[in-house]
PDB file of N, CA and C in Angstrom:
ATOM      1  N   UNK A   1      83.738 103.376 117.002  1.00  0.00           N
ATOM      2  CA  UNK A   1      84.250 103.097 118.330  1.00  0.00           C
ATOM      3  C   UNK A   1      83.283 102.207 119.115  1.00  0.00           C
ATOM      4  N   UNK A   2      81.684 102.744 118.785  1.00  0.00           N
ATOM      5  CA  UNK A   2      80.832 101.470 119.872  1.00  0.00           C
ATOM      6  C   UNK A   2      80.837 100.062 119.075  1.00  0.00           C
ATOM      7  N   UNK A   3      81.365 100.454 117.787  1.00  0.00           N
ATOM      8  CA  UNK A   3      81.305  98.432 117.181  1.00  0.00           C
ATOM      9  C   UNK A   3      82.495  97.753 118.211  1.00  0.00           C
ATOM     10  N   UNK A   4      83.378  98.495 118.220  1.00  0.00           N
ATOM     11  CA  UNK A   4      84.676  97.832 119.339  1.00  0.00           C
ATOM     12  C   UNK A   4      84.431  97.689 120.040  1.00  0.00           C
ATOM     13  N   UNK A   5      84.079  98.317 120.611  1.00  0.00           N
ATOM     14  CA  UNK A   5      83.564  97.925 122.581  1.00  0.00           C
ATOM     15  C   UNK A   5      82.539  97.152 122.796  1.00  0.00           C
ATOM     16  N   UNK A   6      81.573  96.817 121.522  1.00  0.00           N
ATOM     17  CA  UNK A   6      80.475  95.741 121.374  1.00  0.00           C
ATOM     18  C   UNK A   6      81.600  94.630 121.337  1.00  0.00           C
ATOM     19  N   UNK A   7      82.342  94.670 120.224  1.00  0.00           N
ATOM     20  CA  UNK A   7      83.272  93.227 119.652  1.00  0.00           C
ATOM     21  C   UNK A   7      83.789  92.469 120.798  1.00  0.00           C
ATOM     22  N   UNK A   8      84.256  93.655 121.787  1.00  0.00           N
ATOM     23  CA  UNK A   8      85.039  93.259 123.011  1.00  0.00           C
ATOM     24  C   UNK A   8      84.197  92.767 123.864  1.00  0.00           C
ATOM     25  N   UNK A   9      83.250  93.427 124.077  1.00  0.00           N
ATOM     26  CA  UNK A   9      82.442  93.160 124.766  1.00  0.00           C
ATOM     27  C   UNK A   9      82.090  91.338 124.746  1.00  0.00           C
ATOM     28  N   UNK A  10      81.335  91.266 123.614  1.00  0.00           N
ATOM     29  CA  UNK A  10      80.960  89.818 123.047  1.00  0.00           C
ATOM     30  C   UNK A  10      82.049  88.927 123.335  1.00  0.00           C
ATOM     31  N   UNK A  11      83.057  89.291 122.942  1.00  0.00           N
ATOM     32  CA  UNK A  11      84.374  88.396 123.159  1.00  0.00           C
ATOM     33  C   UNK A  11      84.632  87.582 124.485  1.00  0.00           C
ATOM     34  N   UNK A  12      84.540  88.789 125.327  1.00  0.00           N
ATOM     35  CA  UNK A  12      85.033  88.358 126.943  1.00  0.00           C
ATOM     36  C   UNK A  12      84.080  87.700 127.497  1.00  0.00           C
ATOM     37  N   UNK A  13      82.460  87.892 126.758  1.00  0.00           N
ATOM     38  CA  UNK A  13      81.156  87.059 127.011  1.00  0.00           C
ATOM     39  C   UNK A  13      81.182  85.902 127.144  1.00  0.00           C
ATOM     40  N   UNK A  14      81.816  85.267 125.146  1.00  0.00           N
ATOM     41  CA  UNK A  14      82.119  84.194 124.794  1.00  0.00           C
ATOM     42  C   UNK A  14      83.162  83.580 125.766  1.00  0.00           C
ATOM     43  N   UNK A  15      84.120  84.215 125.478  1.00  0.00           N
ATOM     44  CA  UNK A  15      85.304  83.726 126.269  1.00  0.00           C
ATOM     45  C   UNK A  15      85.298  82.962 127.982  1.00  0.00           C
ATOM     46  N   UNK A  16      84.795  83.467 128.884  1.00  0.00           N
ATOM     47  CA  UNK A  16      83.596  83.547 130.016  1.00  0.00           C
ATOM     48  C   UNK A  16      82.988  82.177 130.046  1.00  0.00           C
ATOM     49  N   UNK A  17      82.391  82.087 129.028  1.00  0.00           N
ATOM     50  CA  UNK A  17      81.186  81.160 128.674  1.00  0.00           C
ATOM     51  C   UNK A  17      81.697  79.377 128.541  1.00  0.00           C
ATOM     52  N   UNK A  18      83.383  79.720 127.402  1.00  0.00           N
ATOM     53  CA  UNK A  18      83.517  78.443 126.714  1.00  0.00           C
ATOM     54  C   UNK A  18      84.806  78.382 126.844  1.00  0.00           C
ATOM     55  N   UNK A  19      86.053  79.112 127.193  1.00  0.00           N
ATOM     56  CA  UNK A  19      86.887  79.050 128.013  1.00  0.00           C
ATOM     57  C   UNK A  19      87.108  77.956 128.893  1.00  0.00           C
ATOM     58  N   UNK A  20      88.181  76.835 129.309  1.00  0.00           N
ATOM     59  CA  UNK A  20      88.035  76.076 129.879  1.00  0.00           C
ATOM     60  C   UNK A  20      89.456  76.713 130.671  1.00  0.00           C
ATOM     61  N   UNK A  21      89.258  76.394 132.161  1.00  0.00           N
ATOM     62  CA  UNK A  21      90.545  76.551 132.954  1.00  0.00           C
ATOM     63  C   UNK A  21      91.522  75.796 132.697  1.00  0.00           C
ATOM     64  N   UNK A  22      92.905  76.326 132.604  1.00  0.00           N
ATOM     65  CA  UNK A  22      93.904  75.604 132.507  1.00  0.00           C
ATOM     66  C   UNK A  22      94.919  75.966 133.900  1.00  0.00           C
ATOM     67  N   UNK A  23      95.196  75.067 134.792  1.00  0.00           N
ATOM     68  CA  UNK A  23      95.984  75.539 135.817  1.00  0.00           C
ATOM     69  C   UNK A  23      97.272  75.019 135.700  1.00  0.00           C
ATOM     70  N   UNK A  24      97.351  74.467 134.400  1.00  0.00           N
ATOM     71  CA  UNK A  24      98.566  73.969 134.366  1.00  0.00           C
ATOM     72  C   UNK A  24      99.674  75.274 133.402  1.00  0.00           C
ATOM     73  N   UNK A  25      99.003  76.127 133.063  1.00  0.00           N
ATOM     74  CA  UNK A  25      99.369  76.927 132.313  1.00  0.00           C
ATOM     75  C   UNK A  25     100.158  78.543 133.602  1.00  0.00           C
ATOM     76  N   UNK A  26     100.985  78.484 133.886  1.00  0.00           N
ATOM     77  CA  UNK A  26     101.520  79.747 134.745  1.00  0.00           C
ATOM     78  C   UNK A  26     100.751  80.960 134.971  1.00  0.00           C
ATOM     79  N   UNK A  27     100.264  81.604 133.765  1.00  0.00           N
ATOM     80  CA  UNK A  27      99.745  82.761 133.552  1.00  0.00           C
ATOM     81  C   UNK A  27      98.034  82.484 133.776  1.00  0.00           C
ATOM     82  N   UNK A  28      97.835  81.400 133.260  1.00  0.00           N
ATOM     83  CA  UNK A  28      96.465  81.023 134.150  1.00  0.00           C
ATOM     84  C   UNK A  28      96.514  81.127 135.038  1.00  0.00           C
ATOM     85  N   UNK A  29      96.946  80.273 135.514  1.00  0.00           N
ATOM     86  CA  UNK A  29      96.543  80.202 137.303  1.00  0.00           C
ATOM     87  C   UNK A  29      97.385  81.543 138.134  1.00  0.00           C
ATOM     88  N   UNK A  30      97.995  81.856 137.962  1.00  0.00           N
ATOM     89  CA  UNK A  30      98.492  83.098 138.555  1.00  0.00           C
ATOM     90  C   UNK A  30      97.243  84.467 138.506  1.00  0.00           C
ATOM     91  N   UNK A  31      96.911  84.395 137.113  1.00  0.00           N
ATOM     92  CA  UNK A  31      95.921  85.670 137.252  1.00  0.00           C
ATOM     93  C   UNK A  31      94.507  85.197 137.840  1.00  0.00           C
ATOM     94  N   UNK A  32      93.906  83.456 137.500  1.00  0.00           N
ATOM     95  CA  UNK A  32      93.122  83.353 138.177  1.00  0.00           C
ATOM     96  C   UNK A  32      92.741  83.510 139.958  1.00  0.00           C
ATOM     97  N   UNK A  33      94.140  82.988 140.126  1.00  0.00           N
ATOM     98  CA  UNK A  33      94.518  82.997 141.572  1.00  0.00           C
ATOM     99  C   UNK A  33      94.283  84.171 142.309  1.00  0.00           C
ATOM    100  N   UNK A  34      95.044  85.250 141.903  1.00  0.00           N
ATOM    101  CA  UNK A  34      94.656  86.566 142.384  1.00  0.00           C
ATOM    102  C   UNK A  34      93.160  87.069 142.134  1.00  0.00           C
ATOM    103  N   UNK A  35      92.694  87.178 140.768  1.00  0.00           N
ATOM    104  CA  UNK A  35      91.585  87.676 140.694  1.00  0.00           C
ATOM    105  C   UNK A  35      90.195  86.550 141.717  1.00  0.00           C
ATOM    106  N   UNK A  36      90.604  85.891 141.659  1.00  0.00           N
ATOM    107  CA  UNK A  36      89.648  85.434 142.417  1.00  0.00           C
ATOM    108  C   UNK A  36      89.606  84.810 143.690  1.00  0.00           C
ATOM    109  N   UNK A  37      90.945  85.297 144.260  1.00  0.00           N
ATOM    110  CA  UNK A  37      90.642  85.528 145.551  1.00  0.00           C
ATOM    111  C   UNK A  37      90.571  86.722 145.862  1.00  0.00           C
ATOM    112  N   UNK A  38      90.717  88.034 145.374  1.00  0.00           N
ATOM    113  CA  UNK A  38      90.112  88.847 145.755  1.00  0.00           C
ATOM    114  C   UNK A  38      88.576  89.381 145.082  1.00  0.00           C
ATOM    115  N   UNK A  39      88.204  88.540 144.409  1.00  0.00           N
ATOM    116  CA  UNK A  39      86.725  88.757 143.987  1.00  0.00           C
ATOM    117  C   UNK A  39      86.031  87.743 145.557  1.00  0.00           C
ATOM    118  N   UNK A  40      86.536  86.687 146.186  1.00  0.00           N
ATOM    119  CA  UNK A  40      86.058  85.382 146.882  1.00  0.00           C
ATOM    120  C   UNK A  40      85.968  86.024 148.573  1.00  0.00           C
ATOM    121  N   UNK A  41      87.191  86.976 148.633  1.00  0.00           N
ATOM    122  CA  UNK A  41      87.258  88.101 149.591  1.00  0.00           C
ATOM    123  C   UNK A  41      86.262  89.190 149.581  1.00  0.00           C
ATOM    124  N   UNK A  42      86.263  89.874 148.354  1.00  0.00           N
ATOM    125  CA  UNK A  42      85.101  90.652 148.797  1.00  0.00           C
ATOM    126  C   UNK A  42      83.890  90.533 148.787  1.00  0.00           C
ATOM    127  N   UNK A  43      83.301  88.977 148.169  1.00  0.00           N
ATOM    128  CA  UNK A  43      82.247  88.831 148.545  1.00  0.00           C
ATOM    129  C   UNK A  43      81.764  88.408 149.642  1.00  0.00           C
ATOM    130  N   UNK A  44      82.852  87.843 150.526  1.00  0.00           N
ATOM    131  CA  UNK A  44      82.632  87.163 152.054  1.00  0.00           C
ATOM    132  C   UNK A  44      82.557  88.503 152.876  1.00  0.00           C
ATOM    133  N   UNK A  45      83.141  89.254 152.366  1.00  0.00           N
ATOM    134  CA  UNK A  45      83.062  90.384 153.591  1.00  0.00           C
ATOM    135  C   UNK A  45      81.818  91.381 153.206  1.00  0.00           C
ATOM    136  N   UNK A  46      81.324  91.036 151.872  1.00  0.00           N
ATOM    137  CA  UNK A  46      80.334  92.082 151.615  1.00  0.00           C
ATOM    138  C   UNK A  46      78.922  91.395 151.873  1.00  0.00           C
ATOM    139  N   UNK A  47      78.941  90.168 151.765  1.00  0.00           N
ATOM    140  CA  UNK A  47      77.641  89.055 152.052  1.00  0.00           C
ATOM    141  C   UNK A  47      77.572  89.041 153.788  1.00  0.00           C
ATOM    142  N   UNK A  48      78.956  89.106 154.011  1.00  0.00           N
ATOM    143  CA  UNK A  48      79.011  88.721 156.075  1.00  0.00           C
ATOM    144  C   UNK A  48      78.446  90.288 156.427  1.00  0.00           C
ATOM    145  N   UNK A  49      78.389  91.449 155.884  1.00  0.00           N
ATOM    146  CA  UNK A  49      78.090  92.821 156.371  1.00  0.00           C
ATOM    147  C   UNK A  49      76.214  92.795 156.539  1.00  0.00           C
ATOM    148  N   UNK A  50      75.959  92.095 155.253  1.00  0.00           N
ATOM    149  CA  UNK A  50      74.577  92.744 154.971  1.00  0.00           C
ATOM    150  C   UNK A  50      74.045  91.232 155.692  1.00  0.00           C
ATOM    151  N   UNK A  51      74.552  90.591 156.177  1.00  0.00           N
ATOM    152  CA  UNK A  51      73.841  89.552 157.162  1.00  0.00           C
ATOM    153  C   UNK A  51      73.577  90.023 158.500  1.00  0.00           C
ATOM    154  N   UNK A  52      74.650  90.590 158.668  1.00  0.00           N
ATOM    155  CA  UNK A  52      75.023  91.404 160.292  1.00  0.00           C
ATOM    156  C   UNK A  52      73.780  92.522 160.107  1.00  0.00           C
ATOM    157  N   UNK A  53      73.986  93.577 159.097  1.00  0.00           N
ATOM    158  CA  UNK A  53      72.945  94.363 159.306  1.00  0.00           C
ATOM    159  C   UNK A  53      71.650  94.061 159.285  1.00  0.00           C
ATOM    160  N   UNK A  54      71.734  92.625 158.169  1.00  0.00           N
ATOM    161  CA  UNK A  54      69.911  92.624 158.316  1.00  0.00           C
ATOM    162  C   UNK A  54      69.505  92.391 160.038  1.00  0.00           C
ATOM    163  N   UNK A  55      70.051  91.800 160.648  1.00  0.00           N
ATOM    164  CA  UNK A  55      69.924  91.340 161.768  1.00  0.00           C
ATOM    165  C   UNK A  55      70.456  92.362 162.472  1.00  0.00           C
ATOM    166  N   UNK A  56      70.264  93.493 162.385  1.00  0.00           N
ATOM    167  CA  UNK A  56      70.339  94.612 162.995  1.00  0.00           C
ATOM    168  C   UNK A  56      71.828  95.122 164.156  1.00  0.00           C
ATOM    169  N   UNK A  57      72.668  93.853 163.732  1.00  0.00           N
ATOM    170  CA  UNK A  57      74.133  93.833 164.229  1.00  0.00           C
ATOM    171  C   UNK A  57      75.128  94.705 164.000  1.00  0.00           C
ATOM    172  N   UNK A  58      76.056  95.736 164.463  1.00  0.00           N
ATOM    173  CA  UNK A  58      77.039  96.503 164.040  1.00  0.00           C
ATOM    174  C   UNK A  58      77.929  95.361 164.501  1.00  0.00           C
ATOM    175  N   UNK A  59      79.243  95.664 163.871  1.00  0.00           N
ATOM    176  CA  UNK A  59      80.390  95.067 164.162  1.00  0.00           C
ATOM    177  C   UNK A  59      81.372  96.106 164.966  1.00  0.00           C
ATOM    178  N   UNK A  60      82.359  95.736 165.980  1.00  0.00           N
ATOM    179  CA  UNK A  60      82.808  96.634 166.013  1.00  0.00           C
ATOM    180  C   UNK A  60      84.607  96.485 165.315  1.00  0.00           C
ATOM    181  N   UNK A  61      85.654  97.407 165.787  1.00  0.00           N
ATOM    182  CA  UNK A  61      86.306  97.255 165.090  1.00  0.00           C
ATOM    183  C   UNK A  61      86.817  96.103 164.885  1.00  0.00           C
ATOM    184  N   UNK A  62      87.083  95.082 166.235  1.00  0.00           N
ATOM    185  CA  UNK A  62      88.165  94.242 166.362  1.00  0.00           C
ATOM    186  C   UNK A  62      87.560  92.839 165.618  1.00  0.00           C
ATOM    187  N   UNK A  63      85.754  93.310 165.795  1.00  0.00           N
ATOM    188  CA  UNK A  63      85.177  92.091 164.930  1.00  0.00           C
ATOM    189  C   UNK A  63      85.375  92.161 163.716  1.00  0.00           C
ATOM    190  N   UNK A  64      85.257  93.296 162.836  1.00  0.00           N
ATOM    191  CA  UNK A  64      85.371  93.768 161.618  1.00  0.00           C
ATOM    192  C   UNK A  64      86.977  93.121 161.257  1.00  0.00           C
ATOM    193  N   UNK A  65      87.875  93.375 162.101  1.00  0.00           N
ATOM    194  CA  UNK A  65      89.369  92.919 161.821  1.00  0.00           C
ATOM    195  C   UNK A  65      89.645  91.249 161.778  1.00  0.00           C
ATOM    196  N   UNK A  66      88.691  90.694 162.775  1.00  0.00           N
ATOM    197  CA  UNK A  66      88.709  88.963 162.592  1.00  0.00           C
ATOM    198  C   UNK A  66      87.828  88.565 160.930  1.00  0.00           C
ATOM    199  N   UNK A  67      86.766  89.797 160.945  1.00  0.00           N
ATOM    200  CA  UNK A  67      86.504  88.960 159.681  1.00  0.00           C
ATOM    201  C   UNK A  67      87.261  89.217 158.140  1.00  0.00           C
ATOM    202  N   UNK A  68      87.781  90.085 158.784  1.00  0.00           N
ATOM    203  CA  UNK A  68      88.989  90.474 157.312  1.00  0.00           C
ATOM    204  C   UNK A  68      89.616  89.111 157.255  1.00  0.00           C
ATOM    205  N   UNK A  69      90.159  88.909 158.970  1.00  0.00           N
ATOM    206  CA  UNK A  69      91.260  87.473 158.568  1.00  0.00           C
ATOM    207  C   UNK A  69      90.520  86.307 158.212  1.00  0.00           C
ATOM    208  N   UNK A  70      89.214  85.892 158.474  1.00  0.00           N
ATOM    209  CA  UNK A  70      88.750  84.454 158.130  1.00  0.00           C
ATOM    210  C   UNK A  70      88.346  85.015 156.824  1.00  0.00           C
ATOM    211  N   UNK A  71      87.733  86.177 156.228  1.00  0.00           N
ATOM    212  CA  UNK A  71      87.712  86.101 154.683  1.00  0.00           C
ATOM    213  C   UNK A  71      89.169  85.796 153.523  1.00  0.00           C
ATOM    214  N   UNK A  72      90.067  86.243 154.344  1.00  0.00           N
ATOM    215  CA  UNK A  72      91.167  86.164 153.680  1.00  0.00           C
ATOM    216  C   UNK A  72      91.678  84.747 153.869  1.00  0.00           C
ATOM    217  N   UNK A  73      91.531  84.155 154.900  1.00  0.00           N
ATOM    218  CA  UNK A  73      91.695  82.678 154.964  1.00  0.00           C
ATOM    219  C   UNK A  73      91.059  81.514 154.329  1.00  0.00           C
ATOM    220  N   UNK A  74      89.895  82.216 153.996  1.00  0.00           N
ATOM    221  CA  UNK A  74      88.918  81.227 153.146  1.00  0.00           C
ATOM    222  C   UNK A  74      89.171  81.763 152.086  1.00  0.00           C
ATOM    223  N   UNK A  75      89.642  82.867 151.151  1.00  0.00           N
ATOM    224  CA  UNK A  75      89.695  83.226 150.036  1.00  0.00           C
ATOM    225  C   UNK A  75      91.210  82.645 149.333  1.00  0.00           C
ATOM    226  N   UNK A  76      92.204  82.167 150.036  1.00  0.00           N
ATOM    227  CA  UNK A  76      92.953  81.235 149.937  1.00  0.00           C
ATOM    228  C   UNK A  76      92.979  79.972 149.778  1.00  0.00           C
ATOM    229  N   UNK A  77      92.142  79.384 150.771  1.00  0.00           N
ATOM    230  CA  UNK A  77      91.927  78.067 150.940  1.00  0.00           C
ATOM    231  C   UNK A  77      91.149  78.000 150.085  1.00  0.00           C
ATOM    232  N   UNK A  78      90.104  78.256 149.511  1.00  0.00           N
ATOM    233  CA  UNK A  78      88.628  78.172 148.101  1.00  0.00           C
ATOM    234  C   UNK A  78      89.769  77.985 146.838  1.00  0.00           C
ATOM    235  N   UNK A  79      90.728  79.347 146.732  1.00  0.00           N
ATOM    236  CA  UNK A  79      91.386  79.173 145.788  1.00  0.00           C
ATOM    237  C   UNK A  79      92.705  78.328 145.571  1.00  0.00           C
ATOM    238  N   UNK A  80      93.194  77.831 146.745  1.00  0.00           N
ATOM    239  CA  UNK A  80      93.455  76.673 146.159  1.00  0.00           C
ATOM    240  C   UNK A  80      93.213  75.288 145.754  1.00  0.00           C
ATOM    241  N   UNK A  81      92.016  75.061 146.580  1.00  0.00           N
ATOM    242  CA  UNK A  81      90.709  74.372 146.196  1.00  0.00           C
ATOM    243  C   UNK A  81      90.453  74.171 145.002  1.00  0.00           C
ATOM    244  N   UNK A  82      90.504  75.509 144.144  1.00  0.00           N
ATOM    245  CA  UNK A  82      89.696  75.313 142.845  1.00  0.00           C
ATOM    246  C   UNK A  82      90.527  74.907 141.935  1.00  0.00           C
ATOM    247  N   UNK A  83      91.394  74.255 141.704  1.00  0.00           N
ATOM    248  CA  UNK A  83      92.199  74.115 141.293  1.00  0.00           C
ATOM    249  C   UNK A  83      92.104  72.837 140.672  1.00  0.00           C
ATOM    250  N   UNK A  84      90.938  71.749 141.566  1.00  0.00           N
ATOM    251  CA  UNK A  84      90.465  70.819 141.209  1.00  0.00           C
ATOM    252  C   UNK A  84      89.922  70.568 140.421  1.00  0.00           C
ATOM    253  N   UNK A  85      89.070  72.219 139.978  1.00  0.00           N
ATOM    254  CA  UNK A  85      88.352  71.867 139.054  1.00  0.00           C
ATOM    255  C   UNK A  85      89.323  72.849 137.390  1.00  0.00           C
ATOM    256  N   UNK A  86      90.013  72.056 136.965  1.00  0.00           N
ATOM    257  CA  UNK A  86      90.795  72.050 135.746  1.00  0.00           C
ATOM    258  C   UNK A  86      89.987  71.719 134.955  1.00  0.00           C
ATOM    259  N   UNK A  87      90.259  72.023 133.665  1.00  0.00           N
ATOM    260  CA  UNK A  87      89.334  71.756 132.198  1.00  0.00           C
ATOM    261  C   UNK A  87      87.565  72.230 132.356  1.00  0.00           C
ATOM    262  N   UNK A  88      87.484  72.588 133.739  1.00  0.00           N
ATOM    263  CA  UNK A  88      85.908  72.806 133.272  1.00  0.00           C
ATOM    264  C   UNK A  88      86.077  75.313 133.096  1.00  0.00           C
ATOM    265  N   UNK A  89      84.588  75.325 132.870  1.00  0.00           N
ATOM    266  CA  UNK A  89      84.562  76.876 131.994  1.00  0.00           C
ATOM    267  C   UNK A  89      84.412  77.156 133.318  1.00  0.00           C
ATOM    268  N   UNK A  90      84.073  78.806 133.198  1.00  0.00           N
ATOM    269  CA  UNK A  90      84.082  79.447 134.675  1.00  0.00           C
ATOM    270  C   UNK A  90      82.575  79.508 135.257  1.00  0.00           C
ATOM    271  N   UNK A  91      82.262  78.887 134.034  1.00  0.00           N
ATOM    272  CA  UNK A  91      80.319  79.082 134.823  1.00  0.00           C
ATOM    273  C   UNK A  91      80.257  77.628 135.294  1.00  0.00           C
ATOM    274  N   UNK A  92      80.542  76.732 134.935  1.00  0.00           N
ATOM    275  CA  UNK A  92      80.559  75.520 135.397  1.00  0.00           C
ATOM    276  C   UNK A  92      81.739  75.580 136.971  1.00  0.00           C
ATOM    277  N   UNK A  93      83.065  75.952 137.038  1.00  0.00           N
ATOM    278  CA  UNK A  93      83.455  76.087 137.997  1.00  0.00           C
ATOM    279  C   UNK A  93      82.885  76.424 138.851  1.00  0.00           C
ATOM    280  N   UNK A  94      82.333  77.606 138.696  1.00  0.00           N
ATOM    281  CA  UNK A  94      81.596  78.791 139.814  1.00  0.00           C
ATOM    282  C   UNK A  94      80.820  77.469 140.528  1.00  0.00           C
ATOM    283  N   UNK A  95      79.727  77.457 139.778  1.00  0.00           N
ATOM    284  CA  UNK A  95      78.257  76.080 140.431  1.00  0.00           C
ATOM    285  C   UNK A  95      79.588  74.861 141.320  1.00  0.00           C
ATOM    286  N   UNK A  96      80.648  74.803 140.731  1.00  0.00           N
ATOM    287  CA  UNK A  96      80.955  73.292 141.522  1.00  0.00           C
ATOM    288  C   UNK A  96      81.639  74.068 142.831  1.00  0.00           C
ATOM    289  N   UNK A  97      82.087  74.616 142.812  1.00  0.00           N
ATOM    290  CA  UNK A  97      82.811  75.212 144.125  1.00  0.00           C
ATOM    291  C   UNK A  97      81.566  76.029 145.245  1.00  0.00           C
ATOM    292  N   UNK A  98      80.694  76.465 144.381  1.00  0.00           N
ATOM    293  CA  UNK A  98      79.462  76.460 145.654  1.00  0.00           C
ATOM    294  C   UNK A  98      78.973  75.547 145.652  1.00  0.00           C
ATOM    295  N   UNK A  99      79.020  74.556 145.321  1.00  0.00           N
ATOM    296  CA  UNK A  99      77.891  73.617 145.626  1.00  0.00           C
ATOM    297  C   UNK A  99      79.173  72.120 146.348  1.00  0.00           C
ATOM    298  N   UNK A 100      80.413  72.639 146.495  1.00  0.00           N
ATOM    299  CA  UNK A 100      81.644  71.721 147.163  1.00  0.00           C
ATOM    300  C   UNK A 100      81.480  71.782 148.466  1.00  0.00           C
ATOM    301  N   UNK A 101      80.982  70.634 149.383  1.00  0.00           N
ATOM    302  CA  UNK A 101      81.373  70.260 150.788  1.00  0.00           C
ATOM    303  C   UNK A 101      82.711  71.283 151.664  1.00  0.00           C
ATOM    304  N   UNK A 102      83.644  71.082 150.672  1.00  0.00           N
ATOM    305  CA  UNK A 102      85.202  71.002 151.041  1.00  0.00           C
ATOM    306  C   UNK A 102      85.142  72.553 151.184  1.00  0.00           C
ATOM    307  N   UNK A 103      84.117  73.645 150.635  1.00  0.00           N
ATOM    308  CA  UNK A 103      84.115  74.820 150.399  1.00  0.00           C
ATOM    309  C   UNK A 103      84.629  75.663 151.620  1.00  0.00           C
ATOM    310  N   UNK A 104      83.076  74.860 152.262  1.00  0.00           N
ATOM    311  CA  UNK A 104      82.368  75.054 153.728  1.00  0.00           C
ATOM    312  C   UNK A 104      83.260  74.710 154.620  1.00  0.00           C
ATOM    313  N   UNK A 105      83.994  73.583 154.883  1.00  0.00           N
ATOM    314  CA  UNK A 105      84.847  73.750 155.557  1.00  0.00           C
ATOM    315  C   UNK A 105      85.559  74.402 155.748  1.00  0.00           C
ATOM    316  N   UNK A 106      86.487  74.670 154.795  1.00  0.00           N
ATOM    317  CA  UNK A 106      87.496  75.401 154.893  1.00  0.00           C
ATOM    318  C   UNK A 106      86.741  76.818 155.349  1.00  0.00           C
ATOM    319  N   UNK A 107      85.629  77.843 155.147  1.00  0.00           N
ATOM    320  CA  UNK A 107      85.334  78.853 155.482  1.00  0.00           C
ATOM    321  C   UNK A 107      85.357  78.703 157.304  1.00  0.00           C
ATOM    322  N   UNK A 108      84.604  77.387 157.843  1.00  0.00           N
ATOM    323  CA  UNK A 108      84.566  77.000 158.868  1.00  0.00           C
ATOM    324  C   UNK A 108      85.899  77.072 159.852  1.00  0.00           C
ATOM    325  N   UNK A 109      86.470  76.188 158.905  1.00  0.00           N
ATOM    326  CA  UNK A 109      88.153  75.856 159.804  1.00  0.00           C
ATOM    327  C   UNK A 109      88.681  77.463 159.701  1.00  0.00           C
ATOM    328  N   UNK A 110      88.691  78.232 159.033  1.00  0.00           N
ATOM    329  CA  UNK A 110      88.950  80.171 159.362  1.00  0.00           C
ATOM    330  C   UNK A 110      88.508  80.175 160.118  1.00  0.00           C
ATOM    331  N   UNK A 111      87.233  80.580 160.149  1.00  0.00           N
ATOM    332  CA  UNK A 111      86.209  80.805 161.180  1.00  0.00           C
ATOM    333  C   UNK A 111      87.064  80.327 163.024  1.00  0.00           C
ATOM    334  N   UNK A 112      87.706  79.375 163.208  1.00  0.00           N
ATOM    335  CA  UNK A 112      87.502  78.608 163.876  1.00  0.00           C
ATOM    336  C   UNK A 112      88.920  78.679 164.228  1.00  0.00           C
ATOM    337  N   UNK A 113      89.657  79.079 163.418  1.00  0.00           N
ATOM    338  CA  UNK A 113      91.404  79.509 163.815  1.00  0.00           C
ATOM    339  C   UNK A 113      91.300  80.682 164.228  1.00  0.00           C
ATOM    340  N   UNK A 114      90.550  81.517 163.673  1.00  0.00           N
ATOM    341  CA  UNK A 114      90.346  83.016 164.292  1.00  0.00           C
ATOM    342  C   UNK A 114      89.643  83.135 165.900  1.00  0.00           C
ATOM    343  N   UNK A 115      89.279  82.328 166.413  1.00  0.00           N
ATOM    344  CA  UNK A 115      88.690  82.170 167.688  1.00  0.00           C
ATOM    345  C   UNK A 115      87.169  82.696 167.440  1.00  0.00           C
ATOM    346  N   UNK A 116      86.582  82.428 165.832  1.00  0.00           N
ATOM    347  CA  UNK A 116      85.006  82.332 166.397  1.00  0.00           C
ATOM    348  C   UNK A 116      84.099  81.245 166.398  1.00  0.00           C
ATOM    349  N   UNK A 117      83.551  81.142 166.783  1.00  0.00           N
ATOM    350  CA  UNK A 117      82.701  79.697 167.231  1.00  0.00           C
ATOM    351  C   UNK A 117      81.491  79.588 166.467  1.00  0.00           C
ATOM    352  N   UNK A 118      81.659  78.614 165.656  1.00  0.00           N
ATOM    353  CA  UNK A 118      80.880  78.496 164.664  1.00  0.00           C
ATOM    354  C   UNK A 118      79.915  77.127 165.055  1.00  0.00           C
ATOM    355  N   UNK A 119      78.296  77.643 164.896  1.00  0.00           N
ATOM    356  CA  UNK A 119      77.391  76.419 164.965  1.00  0.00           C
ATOM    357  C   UNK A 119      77.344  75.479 164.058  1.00  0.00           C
ATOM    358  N   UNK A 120      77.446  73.788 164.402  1.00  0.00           N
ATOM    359  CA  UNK A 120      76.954  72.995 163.697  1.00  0.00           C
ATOM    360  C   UNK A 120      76.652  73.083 162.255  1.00  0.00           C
TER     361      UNK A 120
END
């Protein structure tokens, strides 16, 4: 039973690794779509928490509720964004979409429909 769960293991490694996106494919982009906007969601809301706290900030509720909506607005907008990047693997995706101009904006332009005021 642990050779299987090694095999699998290795597999989804490889796969991960050398896998190239296809968004032209339905079932691609559908499961990518979801899974990673809610992986793109909870890291905005889990990175925006421990910023607030380092800086010794509570949120209260109604702030906590705007940043649900600009995470969810940017976790849309990123993912349809990424879409650009077709034929490349997911470790190569990952690096181009953080390191995309167009990223930032769009987190910004949320930011900024939600009525918070974002610096320069």
């Amino acid at each position: 039973m642990a050779a299987v769960a090694i095999v699998i293991v290795a597999g989804g490694i490889y796969w991960y690794h050398h896998a190239k996106a296809d968004f032209t494919n339905p079932a691609f982009a559908s499961s990518f779509n979801q899974s990673f906007r809610e992986s793109f969601y909870n890291s905005c809301i889990d990175g925006s928490q421990k910023a607030f706290d380092a800086k010794g900030l509570t949120l209260t509720d109604d702030q906590r509720e705007k940043l649900k909506q600009i995470c969810g607005c940017a976790a849309d907008g990123v993912a349809k964004e990424a879409t650009k990047y077709d034929g490349m693997t997911m470790p190569d995706m990952i690096a181009a979409i953080k390191s995309d101009p167009k990223v930032k904006e769009i987190s910004r332009s949320c930011a900024v429909q939600n009525g918070v005021a974002v610096p320069g």
